[in-house]
C-alpha atoms as a PDB file:
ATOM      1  CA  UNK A   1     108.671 104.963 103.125  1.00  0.00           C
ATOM      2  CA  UNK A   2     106.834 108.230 103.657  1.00  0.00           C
ATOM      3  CA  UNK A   3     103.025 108.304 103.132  1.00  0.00           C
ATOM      4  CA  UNK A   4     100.934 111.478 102.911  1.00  0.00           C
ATOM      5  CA  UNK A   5      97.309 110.948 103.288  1.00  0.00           C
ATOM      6  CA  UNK A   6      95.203 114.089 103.011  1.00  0.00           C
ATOM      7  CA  UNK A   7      91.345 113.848 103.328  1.00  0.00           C
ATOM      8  CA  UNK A   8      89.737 116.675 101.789  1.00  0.00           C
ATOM      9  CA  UNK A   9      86.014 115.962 102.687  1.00  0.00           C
ATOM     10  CA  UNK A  10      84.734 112.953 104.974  1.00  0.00           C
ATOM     11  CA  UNK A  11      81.028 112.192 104.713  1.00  0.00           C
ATOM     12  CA  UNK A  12      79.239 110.344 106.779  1.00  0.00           C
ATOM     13  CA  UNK A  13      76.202 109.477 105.167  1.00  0.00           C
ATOM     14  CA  UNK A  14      73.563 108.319 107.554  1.00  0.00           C
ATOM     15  CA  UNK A  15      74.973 108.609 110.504  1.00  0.00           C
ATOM     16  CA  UNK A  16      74.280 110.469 113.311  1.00  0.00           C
ATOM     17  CA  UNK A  17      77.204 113.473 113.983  1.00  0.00           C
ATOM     18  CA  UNK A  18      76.754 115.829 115.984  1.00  0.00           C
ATOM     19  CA  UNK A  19      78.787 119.141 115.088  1.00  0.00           C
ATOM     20  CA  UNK A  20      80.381 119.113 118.432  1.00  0.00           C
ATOM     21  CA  UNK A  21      81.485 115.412 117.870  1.00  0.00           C
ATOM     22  CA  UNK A  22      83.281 115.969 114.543  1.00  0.00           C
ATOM     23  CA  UNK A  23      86.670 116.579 116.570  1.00  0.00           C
ATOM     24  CA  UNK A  24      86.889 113.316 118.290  1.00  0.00           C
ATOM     25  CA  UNK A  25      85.971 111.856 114.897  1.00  0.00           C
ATOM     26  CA  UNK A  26      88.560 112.739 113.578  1.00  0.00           C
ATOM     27  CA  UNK A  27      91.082 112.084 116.135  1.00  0.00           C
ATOM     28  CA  UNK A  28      89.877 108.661 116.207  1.00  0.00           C
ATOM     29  CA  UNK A  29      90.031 108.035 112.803  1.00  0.00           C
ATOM     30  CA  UNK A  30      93.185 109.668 112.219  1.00  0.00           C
ATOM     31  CA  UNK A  31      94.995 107.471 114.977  1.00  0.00           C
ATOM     32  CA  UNK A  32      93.763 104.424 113.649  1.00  0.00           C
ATOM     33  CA  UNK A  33      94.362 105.363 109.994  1.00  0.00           C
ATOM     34  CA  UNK A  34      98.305 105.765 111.078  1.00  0.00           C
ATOM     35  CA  UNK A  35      98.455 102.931 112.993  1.00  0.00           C
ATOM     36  CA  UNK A  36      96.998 100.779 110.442  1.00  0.00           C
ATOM     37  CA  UNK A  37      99.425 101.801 107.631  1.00  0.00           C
ATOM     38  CA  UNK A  38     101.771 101.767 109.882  1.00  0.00           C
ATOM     39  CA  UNK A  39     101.314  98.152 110.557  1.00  0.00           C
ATOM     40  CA  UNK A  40     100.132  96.984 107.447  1.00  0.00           C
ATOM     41  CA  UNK A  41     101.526  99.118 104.808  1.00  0.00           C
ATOM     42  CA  UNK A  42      99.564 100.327 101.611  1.00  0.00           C
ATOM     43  CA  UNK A  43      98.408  98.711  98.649  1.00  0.00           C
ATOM     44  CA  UNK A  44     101.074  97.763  95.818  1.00  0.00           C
ATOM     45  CA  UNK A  45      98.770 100.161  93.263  1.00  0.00           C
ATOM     46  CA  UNK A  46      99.112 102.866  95.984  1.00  0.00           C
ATOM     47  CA  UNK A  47     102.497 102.361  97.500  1.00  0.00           C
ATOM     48  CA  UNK A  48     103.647 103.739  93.549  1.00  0.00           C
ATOM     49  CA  UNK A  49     102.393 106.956  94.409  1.00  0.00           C
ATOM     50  CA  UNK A  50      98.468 107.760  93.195  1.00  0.00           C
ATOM     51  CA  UNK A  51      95.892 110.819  93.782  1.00  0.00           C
ATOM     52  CA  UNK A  52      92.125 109.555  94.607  1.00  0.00           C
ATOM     53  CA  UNK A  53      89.503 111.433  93.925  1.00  0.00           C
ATOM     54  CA  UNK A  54      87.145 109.533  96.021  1.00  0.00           C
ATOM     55  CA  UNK A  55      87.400 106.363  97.971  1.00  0.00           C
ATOM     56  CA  UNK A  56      84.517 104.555  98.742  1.00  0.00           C
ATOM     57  CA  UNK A  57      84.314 103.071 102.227  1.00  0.00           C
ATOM     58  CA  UNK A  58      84.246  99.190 103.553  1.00  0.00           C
ATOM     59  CA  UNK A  59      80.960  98.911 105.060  1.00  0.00           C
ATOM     60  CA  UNK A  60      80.930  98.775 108.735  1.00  0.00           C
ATOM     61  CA  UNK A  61      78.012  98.120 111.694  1.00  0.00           C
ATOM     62  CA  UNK A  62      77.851 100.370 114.233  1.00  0.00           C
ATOM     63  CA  UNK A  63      77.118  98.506 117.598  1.00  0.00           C
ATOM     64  CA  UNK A  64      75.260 102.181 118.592  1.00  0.00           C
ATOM     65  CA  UNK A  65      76.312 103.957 121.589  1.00  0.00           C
ATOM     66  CA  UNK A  66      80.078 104.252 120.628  1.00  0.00           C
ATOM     67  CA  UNK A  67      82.052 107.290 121.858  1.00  0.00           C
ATOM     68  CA  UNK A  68      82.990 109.529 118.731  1.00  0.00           C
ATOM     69  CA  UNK A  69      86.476 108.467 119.135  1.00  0.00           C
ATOM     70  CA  UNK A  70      85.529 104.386 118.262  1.00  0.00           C
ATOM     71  CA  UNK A  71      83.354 105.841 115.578  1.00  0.00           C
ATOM     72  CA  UNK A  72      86.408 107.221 114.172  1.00  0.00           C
ATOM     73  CA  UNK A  73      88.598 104.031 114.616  1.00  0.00           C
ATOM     74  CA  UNK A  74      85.722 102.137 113.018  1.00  0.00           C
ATOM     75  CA  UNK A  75      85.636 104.455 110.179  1.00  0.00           C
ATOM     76  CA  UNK A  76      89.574 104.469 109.833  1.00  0.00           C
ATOM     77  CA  UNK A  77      89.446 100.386 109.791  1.00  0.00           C
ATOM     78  CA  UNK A  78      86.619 100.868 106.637  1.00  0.00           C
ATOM     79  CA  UNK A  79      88.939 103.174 104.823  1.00  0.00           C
ATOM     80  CA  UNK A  80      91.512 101.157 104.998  1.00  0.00           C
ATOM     81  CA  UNK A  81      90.245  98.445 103.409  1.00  0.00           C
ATOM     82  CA  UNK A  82      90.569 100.311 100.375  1.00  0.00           C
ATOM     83  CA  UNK A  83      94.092 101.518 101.035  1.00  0.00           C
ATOM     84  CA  UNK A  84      95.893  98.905 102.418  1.00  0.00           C
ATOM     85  CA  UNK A  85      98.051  96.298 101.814  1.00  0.00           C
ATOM     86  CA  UNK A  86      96.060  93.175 100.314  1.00  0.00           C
ATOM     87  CA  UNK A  87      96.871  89.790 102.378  1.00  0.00           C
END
């Protein structure tokens, strides 16, 4: 199965980004976000085929003092709760 996942606009509400950080953010999040569907596979809704127009993300505590690139991961993990396959 191929899946496509295109993120037109991430906000991060709150938190404290940096412009020059917004790479590593993203490179983070994106190599989680793969390995995580990877692993677990998407929702039975989703797996069907669907277009979001927003999804809302999992809550998740920042321990403070991560590098950008764990912010990402942790950010990936809270998106997928909403994408994933349900256990």
């Amino acid at each position: 199965m191929k899946v496509c996942v295109h993120i037109d606009r991430l906000v991060l509400d709150g938190l404290p980004v940096g412009l020059g950080q917004a790479s590593a953010i993203e490179a983070g999040l994106v190599r989680e976000l793969h390995a995580l569907l990877k692993a677990g596979g998407l929702s039975p809704d989703l797996a069907r085929g669907a277009a979001l127009a927003a999804l809302p993300a999992a809550d998740f505590r920042r321990a403070g003092g991560e590098a950008p690139s764990q912010m990402g991961r942790q950010i990936a993990g809270a998106l997928y709760a909403g994408l994933g396959a349900r256990r």
